[in-house]
C-alpha atoms as a PDB file:
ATOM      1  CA  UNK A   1     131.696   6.152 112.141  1.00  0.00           C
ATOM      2  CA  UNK A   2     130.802   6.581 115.823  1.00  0.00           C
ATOM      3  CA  UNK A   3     133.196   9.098 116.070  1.00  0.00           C
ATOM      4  CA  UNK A   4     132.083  10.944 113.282  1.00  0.00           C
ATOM      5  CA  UNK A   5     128.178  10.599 114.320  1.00  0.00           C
ATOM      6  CA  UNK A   6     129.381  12.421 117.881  1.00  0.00           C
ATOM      7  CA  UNK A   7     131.183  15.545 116.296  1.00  0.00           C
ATOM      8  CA  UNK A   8     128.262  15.904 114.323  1.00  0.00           C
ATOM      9  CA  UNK A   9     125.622  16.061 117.397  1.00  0.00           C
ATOM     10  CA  UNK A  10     128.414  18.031 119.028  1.00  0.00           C
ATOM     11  CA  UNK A  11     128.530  20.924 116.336  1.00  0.00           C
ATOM     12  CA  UNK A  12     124.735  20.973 115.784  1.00  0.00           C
ATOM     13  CA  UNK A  13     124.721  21.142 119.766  1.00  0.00           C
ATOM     14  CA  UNK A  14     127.144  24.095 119.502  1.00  0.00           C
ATOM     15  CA  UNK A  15     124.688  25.817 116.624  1.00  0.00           C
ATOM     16  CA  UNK A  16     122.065  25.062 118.361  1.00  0.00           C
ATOM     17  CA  UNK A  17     123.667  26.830 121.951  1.00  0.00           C
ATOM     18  CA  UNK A  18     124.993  29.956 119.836  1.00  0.00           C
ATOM     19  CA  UNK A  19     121.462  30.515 117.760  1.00  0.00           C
ATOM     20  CA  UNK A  20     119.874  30.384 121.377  1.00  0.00           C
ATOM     21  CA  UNK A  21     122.178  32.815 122.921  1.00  0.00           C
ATOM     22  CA  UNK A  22     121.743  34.921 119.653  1.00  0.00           C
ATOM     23  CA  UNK A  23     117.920  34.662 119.744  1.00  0.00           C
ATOM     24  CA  UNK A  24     117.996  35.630 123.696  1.00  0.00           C
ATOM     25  CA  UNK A  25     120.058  38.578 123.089  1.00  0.00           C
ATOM     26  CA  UNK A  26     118.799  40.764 120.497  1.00  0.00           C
ATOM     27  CA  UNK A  27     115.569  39.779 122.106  1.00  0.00           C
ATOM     28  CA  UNK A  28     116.849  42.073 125.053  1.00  0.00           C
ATOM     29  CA  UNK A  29     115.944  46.272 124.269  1.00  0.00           C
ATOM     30  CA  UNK A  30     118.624  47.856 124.203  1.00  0.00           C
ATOM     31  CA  UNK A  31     120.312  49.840 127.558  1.00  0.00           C
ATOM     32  CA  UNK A  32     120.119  53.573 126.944  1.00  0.00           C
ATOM     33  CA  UNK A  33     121.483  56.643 128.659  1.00  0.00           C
ATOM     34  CA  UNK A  34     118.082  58.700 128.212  1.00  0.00           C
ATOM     35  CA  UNK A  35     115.180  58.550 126.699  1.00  0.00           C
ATOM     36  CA  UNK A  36     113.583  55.128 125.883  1.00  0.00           C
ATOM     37  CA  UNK A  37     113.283  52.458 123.389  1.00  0.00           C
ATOM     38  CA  UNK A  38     109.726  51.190 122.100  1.00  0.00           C
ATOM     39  CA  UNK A  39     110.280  47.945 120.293  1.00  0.00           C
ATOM     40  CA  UNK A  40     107.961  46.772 117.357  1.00  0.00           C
ATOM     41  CA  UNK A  41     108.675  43.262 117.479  1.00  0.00           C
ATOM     42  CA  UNK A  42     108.395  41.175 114.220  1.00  0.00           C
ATOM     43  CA  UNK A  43     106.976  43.889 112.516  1.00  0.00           C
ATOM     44  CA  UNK A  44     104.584  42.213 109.759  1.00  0.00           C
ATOM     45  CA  UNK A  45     105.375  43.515 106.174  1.00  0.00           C
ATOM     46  CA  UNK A  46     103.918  42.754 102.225  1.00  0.00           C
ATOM     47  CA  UNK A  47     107.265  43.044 100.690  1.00  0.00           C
ATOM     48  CA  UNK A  48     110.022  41.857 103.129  1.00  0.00           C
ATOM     49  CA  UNK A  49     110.468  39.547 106.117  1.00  0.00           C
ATOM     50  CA  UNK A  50     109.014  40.524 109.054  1.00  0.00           C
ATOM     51  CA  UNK A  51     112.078  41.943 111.756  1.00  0.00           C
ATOM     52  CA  UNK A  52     112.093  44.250 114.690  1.00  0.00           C
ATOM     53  CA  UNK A  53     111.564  47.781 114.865  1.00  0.00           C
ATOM     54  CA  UNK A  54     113.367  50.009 117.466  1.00  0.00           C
ATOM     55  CA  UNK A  55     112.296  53.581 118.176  1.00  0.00           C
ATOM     56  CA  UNK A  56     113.775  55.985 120.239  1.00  0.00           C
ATOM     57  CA  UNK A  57     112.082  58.626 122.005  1.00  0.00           C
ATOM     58  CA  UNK A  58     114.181  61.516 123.974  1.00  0.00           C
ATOM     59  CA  UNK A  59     112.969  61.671 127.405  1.00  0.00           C
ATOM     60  CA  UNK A  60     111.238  64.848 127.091  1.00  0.00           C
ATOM     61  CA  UNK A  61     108.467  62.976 124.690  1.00  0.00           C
ATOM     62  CA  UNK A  62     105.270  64.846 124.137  1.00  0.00           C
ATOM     63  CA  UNK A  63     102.825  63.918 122.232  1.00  0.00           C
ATOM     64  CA  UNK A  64     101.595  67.356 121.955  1.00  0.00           C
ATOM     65  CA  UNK A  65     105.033  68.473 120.075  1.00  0.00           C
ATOM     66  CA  UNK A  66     105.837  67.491 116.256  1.00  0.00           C
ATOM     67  CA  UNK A  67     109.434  65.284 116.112  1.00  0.00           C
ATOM     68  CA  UNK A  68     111.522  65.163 113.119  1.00  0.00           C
ATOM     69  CA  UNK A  69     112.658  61.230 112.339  1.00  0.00           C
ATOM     70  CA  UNK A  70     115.928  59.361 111.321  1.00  0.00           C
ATOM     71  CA  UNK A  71     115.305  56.580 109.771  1.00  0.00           C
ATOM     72  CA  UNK A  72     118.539  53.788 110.348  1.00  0.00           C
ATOM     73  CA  UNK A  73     119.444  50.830 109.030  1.00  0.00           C
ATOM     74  CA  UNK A  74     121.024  48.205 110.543  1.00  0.00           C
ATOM     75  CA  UNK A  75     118.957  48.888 113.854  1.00  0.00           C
ATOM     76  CA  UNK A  76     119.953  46.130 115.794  1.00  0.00           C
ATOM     77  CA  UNK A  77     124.054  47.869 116.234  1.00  0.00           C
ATOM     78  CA  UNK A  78     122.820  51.086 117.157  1.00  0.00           C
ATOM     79  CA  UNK A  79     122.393  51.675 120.923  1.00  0.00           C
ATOM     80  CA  UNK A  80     123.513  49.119 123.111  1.00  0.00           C
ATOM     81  CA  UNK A  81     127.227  47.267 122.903  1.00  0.00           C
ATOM     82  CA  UNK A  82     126.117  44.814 125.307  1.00  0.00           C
ATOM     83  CA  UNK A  83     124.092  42.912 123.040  1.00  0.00           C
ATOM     84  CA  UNK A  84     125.454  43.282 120.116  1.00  0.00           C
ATOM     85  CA  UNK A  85     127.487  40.293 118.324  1.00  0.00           C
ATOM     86  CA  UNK A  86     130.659  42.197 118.044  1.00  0.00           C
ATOM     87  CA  UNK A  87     129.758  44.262 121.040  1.00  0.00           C
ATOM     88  CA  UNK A  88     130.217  47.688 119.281  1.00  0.00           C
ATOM     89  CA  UNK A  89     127.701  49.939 118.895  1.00  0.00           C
ATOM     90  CA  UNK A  90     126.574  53.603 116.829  1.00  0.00           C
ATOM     91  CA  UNK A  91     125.996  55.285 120.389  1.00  0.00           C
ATOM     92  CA  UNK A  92     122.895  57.200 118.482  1.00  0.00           C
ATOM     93  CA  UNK A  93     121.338  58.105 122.231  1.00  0.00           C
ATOM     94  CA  UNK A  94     124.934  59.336 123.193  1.00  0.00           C
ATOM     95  CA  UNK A  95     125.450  61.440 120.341  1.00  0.00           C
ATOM     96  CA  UNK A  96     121.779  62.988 119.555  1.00  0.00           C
ATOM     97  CA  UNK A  97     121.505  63.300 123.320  1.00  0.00           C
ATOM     98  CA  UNK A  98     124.265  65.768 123.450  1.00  0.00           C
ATOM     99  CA  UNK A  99     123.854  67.631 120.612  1.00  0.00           C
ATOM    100  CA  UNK A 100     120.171  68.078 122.083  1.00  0.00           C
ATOM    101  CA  UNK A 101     121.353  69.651 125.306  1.00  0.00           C
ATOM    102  CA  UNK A 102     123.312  71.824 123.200  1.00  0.00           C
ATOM    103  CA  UNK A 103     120.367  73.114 121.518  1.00  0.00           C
ATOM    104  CA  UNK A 104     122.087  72.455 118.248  1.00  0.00           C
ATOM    105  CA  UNK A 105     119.338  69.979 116.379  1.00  0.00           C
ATOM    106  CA  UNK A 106     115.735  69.708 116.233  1.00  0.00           C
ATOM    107  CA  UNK A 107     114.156  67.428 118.302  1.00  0.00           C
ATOM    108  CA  UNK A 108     113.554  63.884 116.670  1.00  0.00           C
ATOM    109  CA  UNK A 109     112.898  60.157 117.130  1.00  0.00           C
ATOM    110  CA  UNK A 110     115.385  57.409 116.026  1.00  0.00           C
ATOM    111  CA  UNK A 111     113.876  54.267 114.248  1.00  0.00           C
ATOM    112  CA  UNK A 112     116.261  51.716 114.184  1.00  0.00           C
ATOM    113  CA  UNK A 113     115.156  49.158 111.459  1.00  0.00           C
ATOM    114  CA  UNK A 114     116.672  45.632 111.933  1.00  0.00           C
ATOM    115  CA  UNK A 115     118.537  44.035 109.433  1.00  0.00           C
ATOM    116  CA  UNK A 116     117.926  40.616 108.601  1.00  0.00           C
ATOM    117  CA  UNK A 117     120.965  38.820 108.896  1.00  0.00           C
ATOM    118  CA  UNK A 118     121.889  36.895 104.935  1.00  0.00           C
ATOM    119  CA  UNK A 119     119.312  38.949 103.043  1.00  0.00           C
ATOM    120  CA  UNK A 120     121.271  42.274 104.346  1.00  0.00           C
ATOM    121  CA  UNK A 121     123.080  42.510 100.656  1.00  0.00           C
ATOM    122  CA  UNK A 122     120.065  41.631  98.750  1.00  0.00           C
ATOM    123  CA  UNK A 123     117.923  44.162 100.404  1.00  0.00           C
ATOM    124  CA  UNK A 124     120.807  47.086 100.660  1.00  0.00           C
ATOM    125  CA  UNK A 125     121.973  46.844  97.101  1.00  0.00           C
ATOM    126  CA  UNK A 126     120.356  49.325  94.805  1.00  0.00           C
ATOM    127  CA  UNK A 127     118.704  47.656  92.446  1.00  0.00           C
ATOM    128  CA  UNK A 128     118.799  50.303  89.483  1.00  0.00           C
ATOM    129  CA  UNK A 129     122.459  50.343  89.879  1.00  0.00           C
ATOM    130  CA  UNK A 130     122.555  46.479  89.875  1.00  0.00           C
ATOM    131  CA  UNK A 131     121.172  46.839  86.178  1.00  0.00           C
ATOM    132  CA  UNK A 132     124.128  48.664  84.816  1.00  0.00           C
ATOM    133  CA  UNK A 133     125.822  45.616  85.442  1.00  0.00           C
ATOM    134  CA  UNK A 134     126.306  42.973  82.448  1.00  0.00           C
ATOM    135  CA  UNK A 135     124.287  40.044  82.241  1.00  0.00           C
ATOM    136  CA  UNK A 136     127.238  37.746  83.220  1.00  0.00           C
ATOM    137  CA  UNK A 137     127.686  39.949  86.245  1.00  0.00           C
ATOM    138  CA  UNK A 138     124.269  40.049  87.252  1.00  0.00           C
ATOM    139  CA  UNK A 139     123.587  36.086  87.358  1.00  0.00           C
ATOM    140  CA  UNK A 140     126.900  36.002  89.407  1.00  0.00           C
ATOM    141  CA  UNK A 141     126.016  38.425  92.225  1.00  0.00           C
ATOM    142  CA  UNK A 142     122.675  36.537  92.103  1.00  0.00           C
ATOM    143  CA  UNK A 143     123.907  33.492  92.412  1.00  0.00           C
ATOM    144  CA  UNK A 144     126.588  34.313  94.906  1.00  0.00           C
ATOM    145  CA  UNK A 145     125.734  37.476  97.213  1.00  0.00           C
ATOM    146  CA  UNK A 146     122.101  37.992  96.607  1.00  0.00           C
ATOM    147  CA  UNK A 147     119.782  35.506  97.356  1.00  0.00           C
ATOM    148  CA  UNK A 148     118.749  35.198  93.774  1.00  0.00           C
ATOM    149  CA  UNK A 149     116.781  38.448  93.609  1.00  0.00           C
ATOM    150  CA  UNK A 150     117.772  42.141  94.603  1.00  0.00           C
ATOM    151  CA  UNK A 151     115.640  43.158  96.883  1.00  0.00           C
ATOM    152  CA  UNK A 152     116.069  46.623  97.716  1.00  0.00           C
ATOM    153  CA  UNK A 153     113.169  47.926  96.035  1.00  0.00           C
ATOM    154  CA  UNK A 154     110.999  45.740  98.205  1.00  0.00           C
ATOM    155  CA  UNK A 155     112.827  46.807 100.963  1.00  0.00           C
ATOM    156  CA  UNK A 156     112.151  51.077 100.115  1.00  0.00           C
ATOM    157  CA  UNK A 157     108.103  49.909  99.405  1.00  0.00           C
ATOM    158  CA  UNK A 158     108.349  48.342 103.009  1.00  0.00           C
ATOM    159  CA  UNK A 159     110.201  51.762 104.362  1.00  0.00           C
ATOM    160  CA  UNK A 160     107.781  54.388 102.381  1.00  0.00           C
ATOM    161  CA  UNK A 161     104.637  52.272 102.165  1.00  0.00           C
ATOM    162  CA  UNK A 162     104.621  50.453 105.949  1.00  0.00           C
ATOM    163  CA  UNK A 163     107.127  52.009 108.422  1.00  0.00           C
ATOM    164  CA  UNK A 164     106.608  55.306 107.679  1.00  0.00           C
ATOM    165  CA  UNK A 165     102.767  55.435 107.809  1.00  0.00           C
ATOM    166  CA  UNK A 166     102.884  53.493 111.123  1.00  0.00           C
ATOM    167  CA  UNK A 167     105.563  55.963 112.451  1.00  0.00           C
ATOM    168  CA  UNK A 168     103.672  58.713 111.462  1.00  0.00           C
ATOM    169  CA  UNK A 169     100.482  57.487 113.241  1.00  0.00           C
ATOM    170  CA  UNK A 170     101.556  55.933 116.650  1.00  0.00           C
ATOM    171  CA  UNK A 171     103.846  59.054 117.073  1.00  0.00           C
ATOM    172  CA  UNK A 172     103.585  62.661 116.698  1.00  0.00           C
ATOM    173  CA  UNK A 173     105.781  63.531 113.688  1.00  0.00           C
ATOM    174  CA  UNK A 174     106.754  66.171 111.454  1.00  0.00           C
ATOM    175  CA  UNK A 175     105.649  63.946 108.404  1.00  0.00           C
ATOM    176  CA  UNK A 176     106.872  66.697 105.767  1.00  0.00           C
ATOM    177  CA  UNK A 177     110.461  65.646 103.725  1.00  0.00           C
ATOM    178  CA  UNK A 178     112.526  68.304 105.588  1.00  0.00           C
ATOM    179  CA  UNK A 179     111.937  66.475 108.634  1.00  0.00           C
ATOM    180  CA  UNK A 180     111.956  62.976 107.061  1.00  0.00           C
ATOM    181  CA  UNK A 181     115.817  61.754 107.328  1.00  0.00           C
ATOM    182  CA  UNK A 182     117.689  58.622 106.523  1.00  0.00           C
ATOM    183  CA  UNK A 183     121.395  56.944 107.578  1.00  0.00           C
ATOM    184  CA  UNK A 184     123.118  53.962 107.743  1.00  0.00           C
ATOM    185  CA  UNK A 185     126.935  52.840 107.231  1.00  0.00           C
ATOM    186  CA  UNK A 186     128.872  50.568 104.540  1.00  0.00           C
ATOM    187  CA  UNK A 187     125.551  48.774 102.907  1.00  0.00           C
ATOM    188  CA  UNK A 188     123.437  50.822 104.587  1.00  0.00           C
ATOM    189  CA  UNK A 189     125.051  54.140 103.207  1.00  0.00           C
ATOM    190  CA  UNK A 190     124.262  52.662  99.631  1.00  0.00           C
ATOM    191  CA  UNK A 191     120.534  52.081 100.728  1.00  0.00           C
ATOM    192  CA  UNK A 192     120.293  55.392 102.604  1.00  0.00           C
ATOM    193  CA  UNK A 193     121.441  57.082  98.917  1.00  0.00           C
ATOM    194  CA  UNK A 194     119.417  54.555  97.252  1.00  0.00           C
ATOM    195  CA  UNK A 195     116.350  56.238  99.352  1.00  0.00           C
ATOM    196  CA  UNK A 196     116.942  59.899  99.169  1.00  0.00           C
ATOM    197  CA  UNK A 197     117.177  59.241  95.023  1.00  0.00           C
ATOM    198  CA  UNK A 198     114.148  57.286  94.807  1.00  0.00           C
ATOM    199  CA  UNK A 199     112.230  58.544  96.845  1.00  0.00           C
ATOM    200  CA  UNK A 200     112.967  62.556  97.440  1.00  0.00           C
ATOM    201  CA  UNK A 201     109.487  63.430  97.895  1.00  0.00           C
ATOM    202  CA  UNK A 202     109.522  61.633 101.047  1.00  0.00           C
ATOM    203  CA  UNK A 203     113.457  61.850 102.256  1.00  0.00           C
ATOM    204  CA  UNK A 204     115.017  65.417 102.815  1.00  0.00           C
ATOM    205  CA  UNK A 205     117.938  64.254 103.654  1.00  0.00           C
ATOM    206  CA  UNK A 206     120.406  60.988 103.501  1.00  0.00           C
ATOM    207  CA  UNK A 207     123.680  60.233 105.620  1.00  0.00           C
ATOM    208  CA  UNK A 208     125.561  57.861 103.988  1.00  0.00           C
ATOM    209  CA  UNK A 209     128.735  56.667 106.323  1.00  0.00           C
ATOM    210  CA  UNK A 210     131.594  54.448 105.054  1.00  0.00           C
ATOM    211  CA  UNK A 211     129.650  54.028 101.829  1.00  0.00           C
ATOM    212  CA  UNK A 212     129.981  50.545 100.237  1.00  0.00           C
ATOM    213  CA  UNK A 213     131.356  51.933  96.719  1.00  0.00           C
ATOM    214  CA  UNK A 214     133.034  48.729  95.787  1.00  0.00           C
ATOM    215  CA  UNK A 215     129.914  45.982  95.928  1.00  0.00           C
ATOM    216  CA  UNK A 216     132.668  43.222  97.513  1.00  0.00           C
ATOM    217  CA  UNK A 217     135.137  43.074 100.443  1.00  0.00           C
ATOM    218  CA  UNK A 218     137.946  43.391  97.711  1.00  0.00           C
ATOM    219  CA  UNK A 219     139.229  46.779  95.632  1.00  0.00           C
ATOM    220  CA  UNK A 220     137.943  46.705  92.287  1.00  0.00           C
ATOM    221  CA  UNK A 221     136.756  48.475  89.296  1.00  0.00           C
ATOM    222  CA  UNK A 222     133.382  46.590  88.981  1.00  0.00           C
ATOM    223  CA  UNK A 223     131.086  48.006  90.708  1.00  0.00           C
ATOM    224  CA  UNK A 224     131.890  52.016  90.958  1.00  0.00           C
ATOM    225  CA  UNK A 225     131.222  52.745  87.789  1.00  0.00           C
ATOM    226  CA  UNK A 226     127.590  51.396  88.204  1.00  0.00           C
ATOM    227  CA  UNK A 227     126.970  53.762  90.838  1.00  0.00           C
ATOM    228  CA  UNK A 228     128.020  56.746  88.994  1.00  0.00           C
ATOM    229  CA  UNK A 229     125.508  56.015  86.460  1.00  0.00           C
ATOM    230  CA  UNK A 230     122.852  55.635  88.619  1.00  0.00           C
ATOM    231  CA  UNK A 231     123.540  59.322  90.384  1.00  0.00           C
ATOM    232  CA  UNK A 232     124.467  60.621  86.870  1.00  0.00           C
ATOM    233  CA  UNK A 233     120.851  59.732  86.313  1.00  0.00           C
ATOM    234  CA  UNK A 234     118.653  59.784  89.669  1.00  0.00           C
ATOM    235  CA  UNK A 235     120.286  62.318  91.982  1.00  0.00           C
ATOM    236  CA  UNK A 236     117.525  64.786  93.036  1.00  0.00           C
ATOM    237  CA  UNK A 237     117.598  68.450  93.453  1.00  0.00           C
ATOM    238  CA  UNK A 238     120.325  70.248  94.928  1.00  0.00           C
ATOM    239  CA  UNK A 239     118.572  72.572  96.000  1.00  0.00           C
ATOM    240  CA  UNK A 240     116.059  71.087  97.793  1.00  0.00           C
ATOM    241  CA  UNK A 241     118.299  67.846  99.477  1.00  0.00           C
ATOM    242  CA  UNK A 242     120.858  66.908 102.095  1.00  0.00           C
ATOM    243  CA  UNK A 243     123.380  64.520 101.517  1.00  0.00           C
ATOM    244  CA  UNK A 244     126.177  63.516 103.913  1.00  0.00           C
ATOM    245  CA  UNK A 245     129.315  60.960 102.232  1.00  0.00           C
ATOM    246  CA  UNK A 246     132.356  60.011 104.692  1.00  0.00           C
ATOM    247  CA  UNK A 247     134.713  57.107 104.966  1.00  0.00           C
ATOM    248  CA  UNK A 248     137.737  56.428 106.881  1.00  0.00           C
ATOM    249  CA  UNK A 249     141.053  55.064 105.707  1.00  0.00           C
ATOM    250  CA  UNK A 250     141.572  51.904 107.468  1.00  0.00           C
ATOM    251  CA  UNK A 251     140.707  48.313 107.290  1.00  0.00           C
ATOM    252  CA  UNK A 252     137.739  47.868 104.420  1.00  0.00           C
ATOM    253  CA  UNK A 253     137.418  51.478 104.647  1.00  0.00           C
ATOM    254  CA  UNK A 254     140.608  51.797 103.118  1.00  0.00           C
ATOM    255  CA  UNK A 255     139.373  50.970  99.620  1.00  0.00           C
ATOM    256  CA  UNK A 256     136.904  53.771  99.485  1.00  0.00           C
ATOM    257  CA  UNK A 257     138.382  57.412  99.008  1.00  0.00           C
ATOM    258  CA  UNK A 258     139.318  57.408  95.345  1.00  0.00           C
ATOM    259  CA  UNK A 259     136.029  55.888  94.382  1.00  0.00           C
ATOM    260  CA  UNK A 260     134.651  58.456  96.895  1.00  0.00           C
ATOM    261  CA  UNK A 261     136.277  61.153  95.147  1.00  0.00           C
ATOM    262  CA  UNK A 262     134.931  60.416  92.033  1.00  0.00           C
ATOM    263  CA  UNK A 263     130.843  60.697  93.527  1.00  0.00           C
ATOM    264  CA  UNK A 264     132.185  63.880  95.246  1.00  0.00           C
ATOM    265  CA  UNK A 265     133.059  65.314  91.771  1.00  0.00           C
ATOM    266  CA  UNK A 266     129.716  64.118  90.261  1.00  0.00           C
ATOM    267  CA  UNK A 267     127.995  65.647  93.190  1.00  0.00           C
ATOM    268  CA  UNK A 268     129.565  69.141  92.581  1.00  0.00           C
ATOM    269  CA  UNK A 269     129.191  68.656  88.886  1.00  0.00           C
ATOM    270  CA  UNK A 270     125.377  68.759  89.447  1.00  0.00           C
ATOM    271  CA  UNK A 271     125.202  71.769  91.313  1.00  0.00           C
ATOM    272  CA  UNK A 272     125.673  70.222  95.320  1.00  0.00           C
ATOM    273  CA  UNK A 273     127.214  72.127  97.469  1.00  0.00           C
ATOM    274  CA  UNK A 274     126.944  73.437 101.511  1.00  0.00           C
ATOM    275  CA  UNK A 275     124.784  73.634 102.845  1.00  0.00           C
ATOM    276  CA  UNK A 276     123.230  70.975 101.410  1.00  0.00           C
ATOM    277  CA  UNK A 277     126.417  68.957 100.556  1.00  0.00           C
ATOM    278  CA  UNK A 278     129.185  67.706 103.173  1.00  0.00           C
ATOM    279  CA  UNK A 279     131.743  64.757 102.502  1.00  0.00           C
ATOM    280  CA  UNK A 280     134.601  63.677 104.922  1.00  0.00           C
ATOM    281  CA  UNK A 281     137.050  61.593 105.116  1.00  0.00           C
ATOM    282  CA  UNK A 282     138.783  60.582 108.651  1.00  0.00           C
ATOM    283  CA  UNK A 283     142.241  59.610 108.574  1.00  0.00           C
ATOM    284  CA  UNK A 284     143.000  56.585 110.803  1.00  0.00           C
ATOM    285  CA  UNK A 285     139.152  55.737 111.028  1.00  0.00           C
ATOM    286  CA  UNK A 286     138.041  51.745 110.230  1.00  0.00           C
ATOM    287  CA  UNK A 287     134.926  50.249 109.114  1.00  0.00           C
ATOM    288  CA  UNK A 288     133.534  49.951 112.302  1.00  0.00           C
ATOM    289  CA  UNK A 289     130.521  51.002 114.404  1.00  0.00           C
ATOM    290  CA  UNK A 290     133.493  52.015 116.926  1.00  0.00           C
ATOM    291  CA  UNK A 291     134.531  54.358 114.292  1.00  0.00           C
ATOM    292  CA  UNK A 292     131.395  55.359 112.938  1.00  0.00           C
ATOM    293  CA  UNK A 293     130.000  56.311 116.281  1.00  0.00           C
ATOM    294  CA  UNK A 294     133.129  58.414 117.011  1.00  0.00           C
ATOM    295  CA  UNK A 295     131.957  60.720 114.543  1.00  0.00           C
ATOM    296  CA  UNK A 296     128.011  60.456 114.004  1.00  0.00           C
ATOM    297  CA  UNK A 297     127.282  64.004 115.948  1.00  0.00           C
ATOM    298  CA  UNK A 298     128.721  65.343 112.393  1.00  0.00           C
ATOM    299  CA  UNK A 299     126.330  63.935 109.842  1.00  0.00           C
ATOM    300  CA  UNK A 300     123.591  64.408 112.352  1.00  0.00           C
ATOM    301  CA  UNK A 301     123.787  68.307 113.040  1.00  0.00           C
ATOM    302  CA  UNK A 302     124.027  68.265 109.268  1.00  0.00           C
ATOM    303  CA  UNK A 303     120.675  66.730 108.814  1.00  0.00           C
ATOM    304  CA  UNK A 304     118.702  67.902 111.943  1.00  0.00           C
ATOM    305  CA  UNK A 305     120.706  71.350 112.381  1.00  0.00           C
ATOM    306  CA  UNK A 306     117.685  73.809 113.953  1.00  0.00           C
END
């Protein structure tokens, strides 16, 4: 029993050491290569649980010029491999840095919104989609992946009704949908097309990366079909919005491009096509911010191409 009492204290000890380092290091802002990163810590919201906020700001800020803005999920993995938990990162500074000295994309800002760790799912699975499924279904995914709720409608009122208005005050925007964008990989590229069909009056454009077509970490035939309704139903104009799909062929990725194929033939089916339509798929690419950040100059000179 003694012994049994010490591994215990030892392995909350150990918790205890890695949810200190944890707290200490996304605590840090991120290292960029230029501009600079305003954190809104804890950010206080009505519908969700509070979480950081990080914006970027190219180093040419003025608040006397209008900025386009790319909204991102997963904020915490998106500029700085150093303090990351798997120490990969997007590179978004990197890549929108030199497409800027190119002169290829308008200038924008970057919010990075923080996930929050267990209710990622809940809050990145689309919650009209998640009522195509059947009831038994449903109370699983509840029970097992989702916190008991979906929360991704929640989580789109926090975006629309909170982040954006506070964006659009503190910093000199282009508020219009043209120059209102959204991204974000795997979970995030379901949210991110969650977003632009909900909501086009207020998103212009989505990049979806890697996008999480198959609801588990297996290949299966239970979720796809869900999502197909859902765009069947919701997709907005053609005419009037951007969409980006990609995925790569490795690791989880590698369970994505026939279910990929099938929202690429639904897209064209209702009328998408360049330039408002671009999917990829990268051969040898994982599901990885390593991978992801490899190629994110594409989907953003689709989006903010001047």
């Amino acid at each position: 029993m003694y012994q049994l009492v010490n591994k215990m204290k030892l392995k909350l000890f150990i918790f205890a050491c890695i949810y200190c380092l944890n707290t200490f290091i996304f605590a840090q802002l991120p290292n960029v290569i230029s501009g600079r990163i305003e954190r809104h810590e804890n950010f206080k919201s009505q519908y969700v649980q509070a979480r950081n906020i990080d914006v970027w700001l190219p180093h040419n800020y003025n608040a006397q010029k209008k900025y386009a803005v790319l909204y991102m999920h997963d904020g915490q993995m998106l500029f700085d491999s150093t303090i990351t938990w798997n120490k990969q990162e997007w590179q978004v500074d990197e890549n929108i840095t030199k497409l800027a000295q190119k002169n290829l994309v308008k200038e924008c800002i970057i919010v990075g919104i923080w996930n929050v760790g267990d209710l990622r799912r809940s809050e990145y699975f689309p919650k009209k989609a998640f009522d195509f499924l059947s009831d038994t279904l449903q109370k699983m995914m509840l029970e097992k992946y989702l916190d008991k709720k979906v929360k991704s409608d929640d989580y789109l009122l926090f975006l629309t009704k909170e982040v954006k208005p506070f964006i659009d005050t503190k910093y000199s925007t282009l508020k219009d949908r043209k120059n209102t964008l959204i991204a974000g990989s795997s979970m995030g590229g379901l949210i991110s097309m969650y977003a632009i069909c909900e909501y086009p009056d207020i998103f212009g454009g989505a990049a979806c990366l890697s996008t999480h077509w198959i609801g588990s970490f297996e290949d299966n035939d239970l979720f796809p079909p869900i999502y197909l309704k859902y765009l069947e139903k919701y997709l907005p104009s053609p005419k009037k919005t951007k969409i980006y799909f990609d995925c790569g062929n490795q690791t989880l990725d590698k369970f994505y491009p026939r279910h990929q194929k099938k929202v690429d033939e639904l897209m064209i089916k209702k009328g998408f096509k360049a330039p408002n339509f671009m999917t990829k798929t990268f051969e040898g690419e994982s599901h990885s911010e390593k991978s992801w950040s490899k190629r994110l100059d594409i989907p953003m000179l689709f989006l903010l191409k001047k």
